[in-house]
Protein backbone atom coordinates (compact mmCIF):
# COMPACT_ATOMS: atom_id res chain seq x y z
CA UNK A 1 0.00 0.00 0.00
CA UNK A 2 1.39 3.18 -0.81
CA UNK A 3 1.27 6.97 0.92
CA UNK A 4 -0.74 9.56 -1.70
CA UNK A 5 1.66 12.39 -1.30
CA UNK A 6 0.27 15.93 -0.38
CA UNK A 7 -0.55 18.58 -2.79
CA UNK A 8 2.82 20.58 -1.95
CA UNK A 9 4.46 17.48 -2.89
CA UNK A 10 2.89 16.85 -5.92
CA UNK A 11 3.37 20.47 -6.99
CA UNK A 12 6.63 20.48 -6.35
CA UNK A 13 7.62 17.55 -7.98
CA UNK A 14 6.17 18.37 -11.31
CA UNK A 15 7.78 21.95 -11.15
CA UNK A 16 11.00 19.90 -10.99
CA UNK A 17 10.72 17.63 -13.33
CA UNK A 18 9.65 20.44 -15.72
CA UNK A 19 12.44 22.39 -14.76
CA UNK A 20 14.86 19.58 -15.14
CA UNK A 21 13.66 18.24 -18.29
CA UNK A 22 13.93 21.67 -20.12
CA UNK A 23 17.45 21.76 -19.04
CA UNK A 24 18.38 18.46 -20.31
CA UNK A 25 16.44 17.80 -22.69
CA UNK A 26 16.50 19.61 -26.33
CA UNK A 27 13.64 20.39 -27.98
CA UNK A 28 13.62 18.28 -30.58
CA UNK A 29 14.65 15.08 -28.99
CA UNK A 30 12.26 12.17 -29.36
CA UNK A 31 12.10 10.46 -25.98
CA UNK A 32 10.27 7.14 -25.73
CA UNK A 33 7.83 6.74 -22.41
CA UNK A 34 5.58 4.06 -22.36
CA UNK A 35 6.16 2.45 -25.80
CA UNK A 36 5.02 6.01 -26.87
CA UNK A 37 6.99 7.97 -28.79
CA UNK A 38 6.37 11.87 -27.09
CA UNK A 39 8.01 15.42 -28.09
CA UNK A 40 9.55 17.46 -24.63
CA UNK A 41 6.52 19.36 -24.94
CA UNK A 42 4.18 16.90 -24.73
CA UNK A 43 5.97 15.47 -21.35
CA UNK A 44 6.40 19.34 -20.07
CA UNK A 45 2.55 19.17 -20.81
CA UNK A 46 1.61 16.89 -19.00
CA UNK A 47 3.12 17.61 -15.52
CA UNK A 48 1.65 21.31 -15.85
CA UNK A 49 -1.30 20.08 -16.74
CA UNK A 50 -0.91 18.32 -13.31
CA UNK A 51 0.36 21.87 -11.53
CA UNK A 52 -2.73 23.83 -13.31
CA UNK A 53 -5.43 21.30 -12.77
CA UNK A 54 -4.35 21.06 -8.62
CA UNK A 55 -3.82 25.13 -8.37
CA UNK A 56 -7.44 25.47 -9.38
CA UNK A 57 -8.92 22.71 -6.93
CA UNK A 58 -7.08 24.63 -4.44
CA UNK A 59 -8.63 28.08 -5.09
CA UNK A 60 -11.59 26.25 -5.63
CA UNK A 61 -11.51 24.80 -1.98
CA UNK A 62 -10.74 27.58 -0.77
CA UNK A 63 -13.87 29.26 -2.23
CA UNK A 64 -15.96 26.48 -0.88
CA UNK A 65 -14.67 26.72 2.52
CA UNK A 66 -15.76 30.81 2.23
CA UNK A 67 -19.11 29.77 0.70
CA UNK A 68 -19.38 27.56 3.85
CA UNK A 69 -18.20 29.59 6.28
CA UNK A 70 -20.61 32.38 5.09
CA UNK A 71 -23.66 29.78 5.13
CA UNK A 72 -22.77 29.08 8.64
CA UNK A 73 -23.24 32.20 9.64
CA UNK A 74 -26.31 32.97 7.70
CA UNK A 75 -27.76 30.17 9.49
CA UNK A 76 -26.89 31.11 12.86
CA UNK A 77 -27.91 34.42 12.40
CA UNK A 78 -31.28 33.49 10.88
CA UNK A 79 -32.03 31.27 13.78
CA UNK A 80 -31.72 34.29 16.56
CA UNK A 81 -34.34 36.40 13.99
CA UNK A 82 -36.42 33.41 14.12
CA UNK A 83 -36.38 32.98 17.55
CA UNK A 84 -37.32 36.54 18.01
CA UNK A 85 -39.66 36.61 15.64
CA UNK A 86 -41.27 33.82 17.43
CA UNK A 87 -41.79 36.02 20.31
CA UNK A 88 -42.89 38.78 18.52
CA UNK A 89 -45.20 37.12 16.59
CA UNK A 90 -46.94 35.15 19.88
CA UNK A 91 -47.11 38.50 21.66
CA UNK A 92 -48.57 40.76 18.35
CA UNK A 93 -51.53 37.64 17.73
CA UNK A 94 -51.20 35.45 20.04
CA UNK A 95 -49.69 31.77 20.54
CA UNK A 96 -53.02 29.80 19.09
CA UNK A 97 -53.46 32.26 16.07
CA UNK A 98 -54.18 32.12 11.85
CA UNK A 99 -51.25 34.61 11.31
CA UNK A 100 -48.88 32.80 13.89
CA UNK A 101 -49.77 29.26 11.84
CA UNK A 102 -49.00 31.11 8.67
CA UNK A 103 -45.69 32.07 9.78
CA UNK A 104 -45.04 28.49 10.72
CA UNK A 105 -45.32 28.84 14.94
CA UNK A 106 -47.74 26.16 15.57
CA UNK A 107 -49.01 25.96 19.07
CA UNK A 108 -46.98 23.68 21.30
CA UNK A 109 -48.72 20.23 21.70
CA UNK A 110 -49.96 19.38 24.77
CA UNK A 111 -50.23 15.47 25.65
CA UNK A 112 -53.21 14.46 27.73
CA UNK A 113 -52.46 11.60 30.71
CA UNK A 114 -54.45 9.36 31.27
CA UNK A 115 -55.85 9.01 34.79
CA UNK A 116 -53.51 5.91 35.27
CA UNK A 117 -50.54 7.85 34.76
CA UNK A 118 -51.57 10.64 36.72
CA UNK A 119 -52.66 8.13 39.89
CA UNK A 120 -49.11 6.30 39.53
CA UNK A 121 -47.57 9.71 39.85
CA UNK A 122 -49.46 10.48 43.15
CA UNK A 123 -48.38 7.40 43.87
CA UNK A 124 -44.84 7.46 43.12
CA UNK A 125 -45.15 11.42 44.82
CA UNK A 126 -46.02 9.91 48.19
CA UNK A 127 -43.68 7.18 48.24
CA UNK A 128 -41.10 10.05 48.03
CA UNK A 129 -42.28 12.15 50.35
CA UNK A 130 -42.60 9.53 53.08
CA UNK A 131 -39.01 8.00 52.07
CA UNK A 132 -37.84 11.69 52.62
CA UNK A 133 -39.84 12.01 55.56
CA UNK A 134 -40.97 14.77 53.95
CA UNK A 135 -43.95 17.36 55.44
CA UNK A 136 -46.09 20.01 54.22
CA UNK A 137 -47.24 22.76 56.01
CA UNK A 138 -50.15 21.18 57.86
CA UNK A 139 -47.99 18.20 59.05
CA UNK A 140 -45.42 19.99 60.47
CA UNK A 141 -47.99 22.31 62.02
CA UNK A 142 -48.96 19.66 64.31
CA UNK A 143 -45.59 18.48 65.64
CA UNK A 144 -44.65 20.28 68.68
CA UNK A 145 -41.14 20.15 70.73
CA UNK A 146 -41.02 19.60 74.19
CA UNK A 147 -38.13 20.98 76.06
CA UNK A 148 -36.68 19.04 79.24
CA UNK A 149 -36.08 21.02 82.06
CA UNK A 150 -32.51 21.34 83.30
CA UNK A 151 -31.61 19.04 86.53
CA UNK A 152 -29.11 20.20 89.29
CA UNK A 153 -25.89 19.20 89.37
CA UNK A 154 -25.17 16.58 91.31
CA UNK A 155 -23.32 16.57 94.67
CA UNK A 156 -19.90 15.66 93.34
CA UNK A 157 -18.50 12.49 94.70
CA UNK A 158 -15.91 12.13 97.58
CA UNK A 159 -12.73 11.57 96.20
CA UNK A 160 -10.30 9.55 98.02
CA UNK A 161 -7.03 10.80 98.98
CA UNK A 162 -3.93 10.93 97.08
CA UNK A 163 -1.91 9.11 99.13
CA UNK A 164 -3.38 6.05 98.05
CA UNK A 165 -0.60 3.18 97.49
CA UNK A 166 -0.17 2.42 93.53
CA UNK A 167 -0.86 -1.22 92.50
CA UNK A 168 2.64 -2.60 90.52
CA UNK A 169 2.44 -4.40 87.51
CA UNK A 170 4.43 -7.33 87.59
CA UNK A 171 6.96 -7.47 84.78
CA UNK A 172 6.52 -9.79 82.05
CA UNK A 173 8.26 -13.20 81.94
CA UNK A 174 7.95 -14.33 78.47
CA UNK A 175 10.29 -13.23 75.62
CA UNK A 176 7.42 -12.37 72.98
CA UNK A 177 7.15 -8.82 71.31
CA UNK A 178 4.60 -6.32 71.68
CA UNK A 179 2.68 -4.82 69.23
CA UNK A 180 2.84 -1.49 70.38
CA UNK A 181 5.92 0.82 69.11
CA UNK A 182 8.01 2.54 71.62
CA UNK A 183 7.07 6.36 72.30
CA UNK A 184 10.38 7.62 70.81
CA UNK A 185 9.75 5.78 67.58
CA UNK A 186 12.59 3.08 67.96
CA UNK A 187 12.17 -0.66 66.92
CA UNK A 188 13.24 -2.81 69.99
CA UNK A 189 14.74 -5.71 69.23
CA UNK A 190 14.69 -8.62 71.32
C-alpha cells in the first residue's frame, strides 16, 4: 500500500521535473515513455497540466470553505431572527393564532395523561415524600417540641485521697514482642 503524497508534494515535484527536463532535454529530442513515442513538450505538458489542474482545486476549496463559512453564519444568524420573531409574533396575535400558523409557529402540543398515569404519579409522589420524611405545612404544624427542664448538678463524689498506694504491675516473663511501638519511635529488638 502506498502513501498519496500531499498537494505541496505533488506540486513540487512536477515543477521539478519540468524544470529539469527543459534543461536536459532539447527540444527536438524524441524520448520514448511508455512504448510512446512523445516530443519534450508533450511530457512538459503533461506535468503542468498536473500543476494547473491542482492550483485550481485549491482556489476552488478555498472558495468552498468561504461559501461555507458564510452559510454558517447565515444560518446562525437566521435562527436568533427566528427565535425573536417567534416572540414577537406570539405576543402581536397570540400563541393559538391564523397569522402565527401562517408564519409556521404552531401551538406547542400538549399530551393528555391518562388518569392511570396521573394516579401512579401520586403514587410514586407519596412514596417520596414519606421516604424523605418529607412534610407540608399542615404536618409539620402539628408536631410540637417539648423541652426538658434542666436538673441540678449533682453533689460531686468524695474523692479519696492521694496518698493512696499504687498497685505494681508485675513485669513480664515471656520473651514475645509487643505490638505497640516505643514512644520515641525506635524498633526494639529482642
Amino acid at each position: 500500500m502506498s502513501i498519496k503524497p500531499n498537494n505541496a508534494t505533488v506540486v513540487s515535484t512536477c515543477n521539478q521535473r519540468i524544470t529539469a527536463l527543459t534543461k536536459l532535454v532539447a527540444a527536438k529530442t524524441p524520448m520514448k515513455i511508455n512504448r510512446q513515442q512523445m516530443k519534450l513538450s508533450d511530457v512538459v505538458g503533461v506535468y503542468q497540466a498536473c500543476i494547473d489542474t491542482r492550483s485550481e482545486l485549491v482556489s476552488q476549496r478555498a472558495a468552498y470553505n468561504k461559501a461555507l463559512v458564510d452559510r454558517n453564519n447565515a444560518e446562525v444568524t437566521r435562527q436568533a431572527i427566528d427565535e425573536g420573531l417567534k416572540s414577537w409574533v406570539a405576543n402581536e396575535f397570540g400563541v393559538p393564532s391564523a397569522e402565527a400558523e401562517e408564519l409556521g409557529f404552531l401551538p406547542p402540543k400538549i399530551g393528555a395523561k391518562s388518569a392511570a398515569t396521573k394516579a401512579e404519579a401520586v403514587e410514586k409522589l407519596l412514596a417520596t415524600r414519606k421516604a424523605r420524611q418529607t412534610m407540608g405545612k399542615r404536618q409539620k404544624a402539628d408536631i410540637k417540641g417539648t423541652t426538658v427542664a434542666p436538673t441540678a448538678p449533682a453533689d460531686p463524689a468524695l474523692t479519696t485521697s492521694a496518698a493512696t498506694p499504687a498497685t505494681s504491675v508485675p513485669a513480664s516473663t515471656t520473651d514475645a514482642p509487643t505490638s505497640a511501638s516505643p514512644a520515641n519511635g525506635v524498633v526494639a529488638s529482642h
